[in-house]
N, C-alpha and C. Protein backbone atom coordinates (compact mmCIF):
# COMPACT_ATOMS: atom_id res chain seq x y z
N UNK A 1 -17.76 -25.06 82.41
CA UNK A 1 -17.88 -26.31 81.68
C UNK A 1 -19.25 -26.41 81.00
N UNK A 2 -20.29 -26.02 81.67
CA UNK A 2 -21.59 -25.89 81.38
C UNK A 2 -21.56 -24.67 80.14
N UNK A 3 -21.11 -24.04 79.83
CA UNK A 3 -21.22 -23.47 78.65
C UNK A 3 -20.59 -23.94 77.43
N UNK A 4 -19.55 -24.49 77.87
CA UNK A 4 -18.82 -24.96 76.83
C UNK A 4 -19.47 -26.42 76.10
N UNK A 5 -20.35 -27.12 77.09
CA UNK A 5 -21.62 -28.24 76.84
C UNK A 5 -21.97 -27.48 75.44
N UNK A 6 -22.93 -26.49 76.44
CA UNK A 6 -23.94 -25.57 75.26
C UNK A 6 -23.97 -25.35 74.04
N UNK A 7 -22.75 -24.44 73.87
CA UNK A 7 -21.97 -24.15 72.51
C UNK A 7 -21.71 -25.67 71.72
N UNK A 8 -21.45 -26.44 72.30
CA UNK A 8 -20.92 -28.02 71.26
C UNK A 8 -22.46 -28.27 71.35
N UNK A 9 -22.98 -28.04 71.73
CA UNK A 9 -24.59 -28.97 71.65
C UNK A 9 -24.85 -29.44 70.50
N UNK A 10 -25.46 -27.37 69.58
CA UNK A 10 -25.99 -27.91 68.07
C UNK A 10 -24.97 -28.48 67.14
N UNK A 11 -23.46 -28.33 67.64
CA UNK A 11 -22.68 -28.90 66.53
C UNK A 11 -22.81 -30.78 66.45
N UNK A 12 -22.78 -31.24 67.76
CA UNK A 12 -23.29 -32.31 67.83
C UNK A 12 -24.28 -32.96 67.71
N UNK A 13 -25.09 -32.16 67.86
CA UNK A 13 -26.65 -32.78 66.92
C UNK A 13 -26.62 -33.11 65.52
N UNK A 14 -25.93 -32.17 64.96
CA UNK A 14 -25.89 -32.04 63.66
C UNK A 14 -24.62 -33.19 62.82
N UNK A 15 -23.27 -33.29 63.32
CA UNK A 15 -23.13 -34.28 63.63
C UNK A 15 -23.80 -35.53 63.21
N UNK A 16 -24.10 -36.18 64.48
CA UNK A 16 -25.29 -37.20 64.57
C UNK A 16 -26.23 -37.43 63.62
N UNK A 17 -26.60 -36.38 63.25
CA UNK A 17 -27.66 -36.79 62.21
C UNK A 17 -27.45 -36.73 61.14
N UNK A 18 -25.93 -36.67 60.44
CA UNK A 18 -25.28 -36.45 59.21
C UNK A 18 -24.67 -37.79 59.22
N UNK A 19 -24.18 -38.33 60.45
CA UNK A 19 -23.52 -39.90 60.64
C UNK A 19 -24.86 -40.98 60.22
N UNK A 20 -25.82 -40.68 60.53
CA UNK A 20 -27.16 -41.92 60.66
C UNK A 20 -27.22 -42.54 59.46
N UNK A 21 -27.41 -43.63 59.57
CA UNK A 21 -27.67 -44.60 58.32
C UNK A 21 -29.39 -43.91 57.98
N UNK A 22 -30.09 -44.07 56.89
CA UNK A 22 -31.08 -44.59 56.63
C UNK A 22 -32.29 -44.95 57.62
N UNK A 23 -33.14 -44.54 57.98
CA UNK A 23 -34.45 -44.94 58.73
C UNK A 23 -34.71 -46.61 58.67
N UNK A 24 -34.40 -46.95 57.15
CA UNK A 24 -34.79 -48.17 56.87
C UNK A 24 -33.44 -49.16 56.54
N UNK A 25 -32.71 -49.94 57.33
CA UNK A 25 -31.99 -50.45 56.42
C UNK A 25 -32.16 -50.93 55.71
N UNK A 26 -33.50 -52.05 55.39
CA UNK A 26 -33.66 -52.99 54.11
C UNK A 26 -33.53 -51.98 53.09
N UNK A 27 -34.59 -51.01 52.90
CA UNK A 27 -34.19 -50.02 51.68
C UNK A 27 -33.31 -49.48 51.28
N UNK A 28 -32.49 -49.63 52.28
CA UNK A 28 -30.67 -48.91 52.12
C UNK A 28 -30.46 -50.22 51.09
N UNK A 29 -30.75 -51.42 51.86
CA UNK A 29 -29.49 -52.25 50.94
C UNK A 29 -30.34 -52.63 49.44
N UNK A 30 -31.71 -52.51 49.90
CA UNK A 30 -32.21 -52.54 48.40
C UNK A 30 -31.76 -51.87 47.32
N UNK A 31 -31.23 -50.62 47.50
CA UNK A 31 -30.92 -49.53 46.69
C UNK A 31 -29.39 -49.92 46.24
N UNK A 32 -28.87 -50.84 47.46
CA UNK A 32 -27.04 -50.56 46.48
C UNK A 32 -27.29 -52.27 46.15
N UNK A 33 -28.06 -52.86 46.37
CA UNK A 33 -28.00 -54.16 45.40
C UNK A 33 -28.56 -54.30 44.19
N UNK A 34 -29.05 -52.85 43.85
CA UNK A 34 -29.94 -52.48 42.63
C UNK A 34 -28.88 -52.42 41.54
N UNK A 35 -27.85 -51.01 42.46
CA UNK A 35 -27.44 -50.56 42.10
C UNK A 35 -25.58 -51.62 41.14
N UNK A 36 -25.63 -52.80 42.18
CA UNK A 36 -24.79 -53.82 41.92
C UNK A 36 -25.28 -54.27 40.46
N UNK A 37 -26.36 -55.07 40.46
CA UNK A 37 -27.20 -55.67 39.51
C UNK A 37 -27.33 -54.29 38.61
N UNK A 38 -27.39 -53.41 38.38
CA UNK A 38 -27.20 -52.50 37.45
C UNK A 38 -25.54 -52.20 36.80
N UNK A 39 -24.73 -52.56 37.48
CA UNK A 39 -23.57 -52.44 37.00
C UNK A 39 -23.32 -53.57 36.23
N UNK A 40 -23.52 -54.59 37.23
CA UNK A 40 -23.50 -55.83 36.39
C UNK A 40 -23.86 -56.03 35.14
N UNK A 41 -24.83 -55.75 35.01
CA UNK A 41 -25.79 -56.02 33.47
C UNK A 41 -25.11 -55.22 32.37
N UNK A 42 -24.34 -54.49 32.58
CA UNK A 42 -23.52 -53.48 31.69
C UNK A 42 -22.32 -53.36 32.19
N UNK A 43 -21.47 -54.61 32.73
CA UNK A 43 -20.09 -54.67 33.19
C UNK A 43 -19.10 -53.49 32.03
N UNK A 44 -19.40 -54.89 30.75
CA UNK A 44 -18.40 -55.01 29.96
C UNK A 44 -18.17 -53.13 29.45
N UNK A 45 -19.61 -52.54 29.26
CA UNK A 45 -19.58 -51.09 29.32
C UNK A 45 -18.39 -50.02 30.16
N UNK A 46 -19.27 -50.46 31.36
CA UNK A 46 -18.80 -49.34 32.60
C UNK A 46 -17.12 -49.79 32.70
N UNK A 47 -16.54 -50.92 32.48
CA UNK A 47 -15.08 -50.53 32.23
C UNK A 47 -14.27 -50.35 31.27
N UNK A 48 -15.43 -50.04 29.99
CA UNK A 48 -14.86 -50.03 29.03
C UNK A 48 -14.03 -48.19 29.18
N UNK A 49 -12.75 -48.09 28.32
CA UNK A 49 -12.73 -46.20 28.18
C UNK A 49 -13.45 -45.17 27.70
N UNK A 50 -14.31 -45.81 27.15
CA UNK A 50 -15.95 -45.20 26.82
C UNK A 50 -16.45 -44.58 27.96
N UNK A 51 -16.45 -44.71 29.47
CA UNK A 51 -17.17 -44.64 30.30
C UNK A 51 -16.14 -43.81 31.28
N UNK A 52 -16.76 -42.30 31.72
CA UNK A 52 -15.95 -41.23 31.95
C UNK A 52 -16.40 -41.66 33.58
N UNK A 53 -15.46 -40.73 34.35
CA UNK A 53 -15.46 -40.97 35.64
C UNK A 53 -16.40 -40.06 36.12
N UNK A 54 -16.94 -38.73 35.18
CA UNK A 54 -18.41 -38.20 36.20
C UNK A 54 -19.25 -38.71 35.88
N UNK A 55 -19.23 -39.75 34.98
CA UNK A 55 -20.20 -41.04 34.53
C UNK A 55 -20.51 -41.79 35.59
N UNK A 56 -19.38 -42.55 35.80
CA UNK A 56 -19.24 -43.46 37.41
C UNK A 56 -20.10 -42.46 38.36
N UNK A 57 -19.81 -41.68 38.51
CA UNK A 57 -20.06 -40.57 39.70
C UNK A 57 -21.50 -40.71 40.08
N UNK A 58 -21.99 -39.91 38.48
CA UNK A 58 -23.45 -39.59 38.39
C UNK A 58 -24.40 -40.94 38.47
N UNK A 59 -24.19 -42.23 37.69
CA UNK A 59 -24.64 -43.29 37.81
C UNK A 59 -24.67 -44.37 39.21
N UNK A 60 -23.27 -43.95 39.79
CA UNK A 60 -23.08 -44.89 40.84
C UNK A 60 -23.24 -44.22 42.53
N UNK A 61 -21.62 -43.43 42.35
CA UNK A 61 -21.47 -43.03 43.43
C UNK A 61 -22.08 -42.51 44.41
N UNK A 62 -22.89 -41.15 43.74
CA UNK A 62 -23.70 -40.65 44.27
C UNK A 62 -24.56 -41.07 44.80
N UNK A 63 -25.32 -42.32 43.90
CA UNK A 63 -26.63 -42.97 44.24
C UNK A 63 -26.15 -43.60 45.40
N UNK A 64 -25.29 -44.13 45.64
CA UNK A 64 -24.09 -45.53 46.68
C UNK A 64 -24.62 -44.48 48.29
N UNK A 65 -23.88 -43.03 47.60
CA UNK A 65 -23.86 -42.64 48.80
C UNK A 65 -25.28 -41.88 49.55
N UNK A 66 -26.24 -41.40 48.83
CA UNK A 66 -27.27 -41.10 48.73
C UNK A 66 -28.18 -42.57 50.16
N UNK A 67 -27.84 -43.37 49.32
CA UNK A 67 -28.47 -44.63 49.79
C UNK A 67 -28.08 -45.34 51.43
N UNK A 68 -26.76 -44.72 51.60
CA UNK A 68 -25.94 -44.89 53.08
C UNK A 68 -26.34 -43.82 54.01
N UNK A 69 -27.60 -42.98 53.29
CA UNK A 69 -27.65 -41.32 54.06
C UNK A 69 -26.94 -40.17 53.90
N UNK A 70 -25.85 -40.13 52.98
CA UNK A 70 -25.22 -39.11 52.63
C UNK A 70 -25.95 -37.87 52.04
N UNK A 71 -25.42 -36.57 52.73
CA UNK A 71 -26.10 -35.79 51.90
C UNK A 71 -25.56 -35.13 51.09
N UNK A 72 -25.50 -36.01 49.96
CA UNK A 72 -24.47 -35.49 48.40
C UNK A 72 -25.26 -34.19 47.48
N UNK A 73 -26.14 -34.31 47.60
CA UNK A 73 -27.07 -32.87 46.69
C UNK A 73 -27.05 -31.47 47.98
N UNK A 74 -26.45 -31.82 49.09
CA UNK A 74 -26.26 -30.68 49.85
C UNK A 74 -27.87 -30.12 50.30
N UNK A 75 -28.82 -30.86 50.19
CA UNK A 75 -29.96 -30.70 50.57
C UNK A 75 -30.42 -29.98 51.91
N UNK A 76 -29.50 -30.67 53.21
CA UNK A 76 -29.85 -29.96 54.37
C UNK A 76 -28.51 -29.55 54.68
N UNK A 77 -27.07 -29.52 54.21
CA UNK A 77 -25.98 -28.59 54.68
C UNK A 77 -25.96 -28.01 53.88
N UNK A 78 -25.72 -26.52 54.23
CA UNK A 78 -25.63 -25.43 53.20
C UNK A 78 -24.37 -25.15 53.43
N UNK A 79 -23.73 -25.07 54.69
CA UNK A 79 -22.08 -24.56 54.57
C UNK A 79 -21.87 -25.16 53.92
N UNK A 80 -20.77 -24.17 53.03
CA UNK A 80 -19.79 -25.01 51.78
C UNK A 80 -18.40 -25.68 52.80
N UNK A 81 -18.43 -25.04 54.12
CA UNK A 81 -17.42 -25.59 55.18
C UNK A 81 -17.71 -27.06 55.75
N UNK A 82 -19.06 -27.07 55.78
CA UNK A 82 -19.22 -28.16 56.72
C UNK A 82 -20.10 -29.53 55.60
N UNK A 83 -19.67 -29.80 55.01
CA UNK A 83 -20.92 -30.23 53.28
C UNK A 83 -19.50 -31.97 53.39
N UNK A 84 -20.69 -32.59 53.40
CA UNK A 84 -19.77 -34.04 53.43
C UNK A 84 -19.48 -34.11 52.32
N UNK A 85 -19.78 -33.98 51.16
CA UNK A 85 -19.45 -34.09 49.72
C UNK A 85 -18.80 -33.00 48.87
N UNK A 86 -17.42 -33.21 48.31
CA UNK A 86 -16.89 -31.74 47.91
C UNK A 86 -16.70 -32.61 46.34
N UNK A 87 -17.13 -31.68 45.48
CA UNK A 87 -16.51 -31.89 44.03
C UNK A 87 -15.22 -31.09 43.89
N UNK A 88 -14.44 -32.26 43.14
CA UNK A 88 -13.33 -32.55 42.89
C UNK A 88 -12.79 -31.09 41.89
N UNK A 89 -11.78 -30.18 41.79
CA UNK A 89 -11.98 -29.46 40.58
C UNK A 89 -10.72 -29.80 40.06
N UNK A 90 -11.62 -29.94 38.71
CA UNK A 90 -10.23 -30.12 37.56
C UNK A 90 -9.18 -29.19 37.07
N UNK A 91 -8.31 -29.21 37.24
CA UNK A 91 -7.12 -28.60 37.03
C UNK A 91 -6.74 -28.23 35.58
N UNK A 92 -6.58 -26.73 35.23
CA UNK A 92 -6.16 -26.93 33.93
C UNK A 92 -5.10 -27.19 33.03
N UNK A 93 -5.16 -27.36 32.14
CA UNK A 93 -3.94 -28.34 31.39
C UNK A 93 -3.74 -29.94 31.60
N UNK A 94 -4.25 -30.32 32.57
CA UNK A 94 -4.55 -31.53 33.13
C UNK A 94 -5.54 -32.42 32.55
N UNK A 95 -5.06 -33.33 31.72
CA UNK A 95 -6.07 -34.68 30.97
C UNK A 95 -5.65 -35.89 31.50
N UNK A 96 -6.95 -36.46 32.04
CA UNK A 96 -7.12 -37.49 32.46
C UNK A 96 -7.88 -38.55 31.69
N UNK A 97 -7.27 -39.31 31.22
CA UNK A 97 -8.14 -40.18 29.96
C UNK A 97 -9.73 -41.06 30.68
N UNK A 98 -9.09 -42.05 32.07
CA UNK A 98 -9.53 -42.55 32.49
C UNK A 98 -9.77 -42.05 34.50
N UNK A 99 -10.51 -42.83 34.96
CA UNK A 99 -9.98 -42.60 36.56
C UNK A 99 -9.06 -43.59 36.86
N UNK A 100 -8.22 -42.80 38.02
CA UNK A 100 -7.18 -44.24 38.74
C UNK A 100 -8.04 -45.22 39.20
């Protein structure tokens, strides 16, 4: 049993420290109420069909999740197995005007 501890150890560390919010929450929420008030101010834009979905992505999402502790730039996971964030791949022949 004691080995089998062992072996799960570093997976659970790692784990854990991929789940953690932010050191700071105020700065967490500073960042996605920024990020609110930035959408806002350019509503009528961001839903216009002008506005592509790796648009959303690059402007919002990322930052959204960045800000919750995510590690979306893959900064400290390098497995492409174990990486909380997977880009989507587009399929060919496949046009998508807008996102669902």
């Amino acid at each position: 049993m004691r080995k089998a501890a062992d072996a799960l150890a570093p997976h659970a560390a790692r784990l854990l420290r991929s789940a953690q919010m932010p050191a700071n929450f105020e700065d967490a929420f500073a960042r996605v109420k920024q990020l609110a008030a930035d959408f806002k101010a350019n509503e009528k834009f961001y839903l216009s069909p002008a506005y592509q979905e790796a648009e959303a992505r690059r402007d919002f999402i990322d930052k959204f999740l960045i800000a919750l502790g995510w590690d979306v730039n893959h900064d400290t996971q390098k497995n492409p197995y174990e990486q909380e964030v997977k880009v989507e791949r587009k399929e060919h022949g496949v046009s998508q005007r807008r996102a669902d």
